[in-house]
C-alpha atoms as a PDB file:
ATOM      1  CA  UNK A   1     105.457  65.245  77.094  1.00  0.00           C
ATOM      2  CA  UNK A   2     108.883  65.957  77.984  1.00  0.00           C
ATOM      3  CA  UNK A   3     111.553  63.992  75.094  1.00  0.00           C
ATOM      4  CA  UNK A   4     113.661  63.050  78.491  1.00  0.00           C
ATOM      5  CA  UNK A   5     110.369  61.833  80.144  1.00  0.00           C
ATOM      6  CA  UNK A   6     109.738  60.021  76.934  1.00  0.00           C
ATOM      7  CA  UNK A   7     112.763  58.245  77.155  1.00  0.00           C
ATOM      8  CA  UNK A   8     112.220  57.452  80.376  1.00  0.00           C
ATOM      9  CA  UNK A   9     108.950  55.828  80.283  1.00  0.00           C
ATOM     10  CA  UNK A  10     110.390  53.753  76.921  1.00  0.00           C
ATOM     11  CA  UNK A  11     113.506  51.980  78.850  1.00  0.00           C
ATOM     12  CA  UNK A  12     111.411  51.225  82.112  1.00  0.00           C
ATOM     13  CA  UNK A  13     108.679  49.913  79.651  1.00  0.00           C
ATOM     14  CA  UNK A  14     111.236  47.957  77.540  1.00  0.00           C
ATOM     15  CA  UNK A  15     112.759  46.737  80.741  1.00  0.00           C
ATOM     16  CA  UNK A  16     109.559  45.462  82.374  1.00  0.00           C
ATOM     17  CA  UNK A  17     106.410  45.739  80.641  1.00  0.00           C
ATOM     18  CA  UNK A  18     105.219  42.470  80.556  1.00  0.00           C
ATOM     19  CA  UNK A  19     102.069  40.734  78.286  1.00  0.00           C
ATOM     20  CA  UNK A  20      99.963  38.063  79.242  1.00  0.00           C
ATOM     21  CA  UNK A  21      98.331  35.643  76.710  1.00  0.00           C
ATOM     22  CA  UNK A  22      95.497  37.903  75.664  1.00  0.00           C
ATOM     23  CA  UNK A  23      97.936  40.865  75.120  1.00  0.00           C
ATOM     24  CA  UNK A  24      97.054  42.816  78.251  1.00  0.00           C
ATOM     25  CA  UNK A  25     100.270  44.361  79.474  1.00  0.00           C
ATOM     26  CA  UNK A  26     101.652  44.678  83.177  1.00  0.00           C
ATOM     27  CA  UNK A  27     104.993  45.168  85.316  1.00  0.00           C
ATOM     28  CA  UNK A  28     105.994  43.364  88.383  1.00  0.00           C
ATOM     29  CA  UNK A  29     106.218  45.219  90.659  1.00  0.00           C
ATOM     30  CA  UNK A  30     109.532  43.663  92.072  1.00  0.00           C
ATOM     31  CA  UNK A  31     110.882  44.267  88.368  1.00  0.00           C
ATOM     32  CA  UNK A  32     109.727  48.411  89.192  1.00  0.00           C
ATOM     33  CA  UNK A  33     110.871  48.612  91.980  1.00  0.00           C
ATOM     34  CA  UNK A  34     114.774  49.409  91.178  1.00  0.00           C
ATOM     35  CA  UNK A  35     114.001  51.016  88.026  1.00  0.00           C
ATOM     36  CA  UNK A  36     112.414  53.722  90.078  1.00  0.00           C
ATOM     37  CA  UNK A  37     114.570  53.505  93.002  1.00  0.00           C
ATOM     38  CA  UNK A  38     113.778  52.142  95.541  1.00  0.00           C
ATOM     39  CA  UNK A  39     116.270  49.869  97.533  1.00  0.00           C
ATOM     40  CA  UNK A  40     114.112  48.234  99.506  1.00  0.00           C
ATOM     41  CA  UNK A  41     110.959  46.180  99.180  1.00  0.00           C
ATOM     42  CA  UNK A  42     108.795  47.672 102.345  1.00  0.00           C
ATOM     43  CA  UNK A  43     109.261  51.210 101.071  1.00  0.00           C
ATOM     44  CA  UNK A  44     108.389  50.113  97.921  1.00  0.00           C
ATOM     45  CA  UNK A  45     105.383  48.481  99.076  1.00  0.00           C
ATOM     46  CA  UNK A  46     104.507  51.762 101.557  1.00  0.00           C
ATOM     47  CA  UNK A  47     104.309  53.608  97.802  1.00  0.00           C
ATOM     48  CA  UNK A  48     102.276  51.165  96.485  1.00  0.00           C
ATOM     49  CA  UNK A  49     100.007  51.136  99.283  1.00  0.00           C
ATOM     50  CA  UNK A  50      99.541  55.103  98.930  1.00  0.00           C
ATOM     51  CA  UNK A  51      99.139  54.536  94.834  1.00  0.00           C
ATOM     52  CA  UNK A  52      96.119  51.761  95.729  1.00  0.00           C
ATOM     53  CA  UNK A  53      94.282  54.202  98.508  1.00  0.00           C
ATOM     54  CA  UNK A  54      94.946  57.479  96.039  1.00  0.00           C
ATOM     55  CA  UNK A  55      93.022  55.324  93.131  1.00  0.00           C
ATOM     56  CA  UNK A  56      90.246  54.322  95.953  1.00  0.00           C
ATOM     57  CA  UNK A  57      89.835  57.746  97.195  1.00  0.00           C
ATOM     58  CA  UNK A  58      89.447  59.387  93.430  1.00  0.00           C
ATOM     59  CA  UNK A  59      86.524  56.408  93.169  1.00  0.00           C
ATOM     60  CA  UNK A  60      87.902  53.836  90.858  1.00  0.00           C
ATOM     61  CA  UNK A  61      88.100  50.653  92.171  1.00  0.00           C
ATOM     62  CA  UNK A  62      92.000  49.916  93.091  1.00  0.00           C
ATOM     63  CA  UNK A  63      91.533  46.329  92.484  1.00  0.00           C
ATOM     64  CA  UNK A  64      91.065  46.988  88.509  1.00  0.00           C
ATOM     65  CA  UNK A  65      94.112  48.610  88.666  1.00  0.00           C
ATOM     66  CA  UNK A  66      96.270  46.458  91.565  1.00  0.00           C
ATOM     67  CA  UNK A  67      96.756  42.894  91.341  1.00  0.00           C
ATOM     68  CA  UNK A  68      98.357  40.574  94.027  1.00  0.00           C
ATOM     69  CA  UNK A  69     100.400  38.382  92.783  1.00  0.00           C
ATOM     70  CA  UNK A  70     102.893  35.523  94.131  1.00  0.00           C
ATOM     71  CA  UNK A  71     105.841  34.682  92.233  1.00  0.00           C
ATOM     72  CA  UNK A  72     108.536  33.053  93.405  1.00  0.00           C
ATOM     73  CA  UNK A  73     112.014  34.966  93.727  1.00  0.00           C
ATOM     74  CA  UNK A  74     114.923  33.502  93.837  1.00  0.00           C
ATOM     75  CA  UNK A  75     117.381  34.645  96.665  1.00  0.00           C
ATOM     76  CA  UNK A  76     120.989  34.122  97.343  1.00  0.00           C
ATOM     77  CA  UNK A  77     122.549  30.717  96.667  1.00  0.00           C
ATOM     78  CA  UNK A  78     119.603  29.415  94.804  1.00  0.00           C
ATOM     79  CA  UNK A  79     117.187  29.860  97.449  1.00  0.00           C
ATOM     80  CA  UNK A  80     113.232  30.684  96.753  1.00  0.00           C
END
């Protein structure tokens, strides 16, 4: 792999990799989102929508791969 695609993948890891209580990582994918650009939410979610029906169409089942998940964000002035 590429040394700058290395250190790539090791910030946006470091940044948002996340572990839950039996040590199986995941990212948010509000916490990707910036990291790789994208300003906005809905495209963001158009992008993960492709991702989920690419993982369907090569025959692995996207919800081993996709979680939905609701966490609460907070917005401006405190708001959730």
């Amino acid at each position: 792999m590429d040394k700058q695609l290395q250190t790539l993948q090791h910030n946006l890891e470091a940044a948002v990799q996340r572990a839950d209580a039996q040590g199986i990582e995941f990212w948010f994918a509000r916490a990707l989102q910036t990291h790789l650009g994208y300003a906005r939410w809905e495209n963001f979610q158009t992008a993960i929508n492709r991702a989920m029906e690419s993982c369907e169409a090569t025959g692995h089942a996207a919800s081993d791969h996709f979680r939905g998940v609701t966490k609460m964000v907070e917005l401006g002035r405190g708001a959730r």
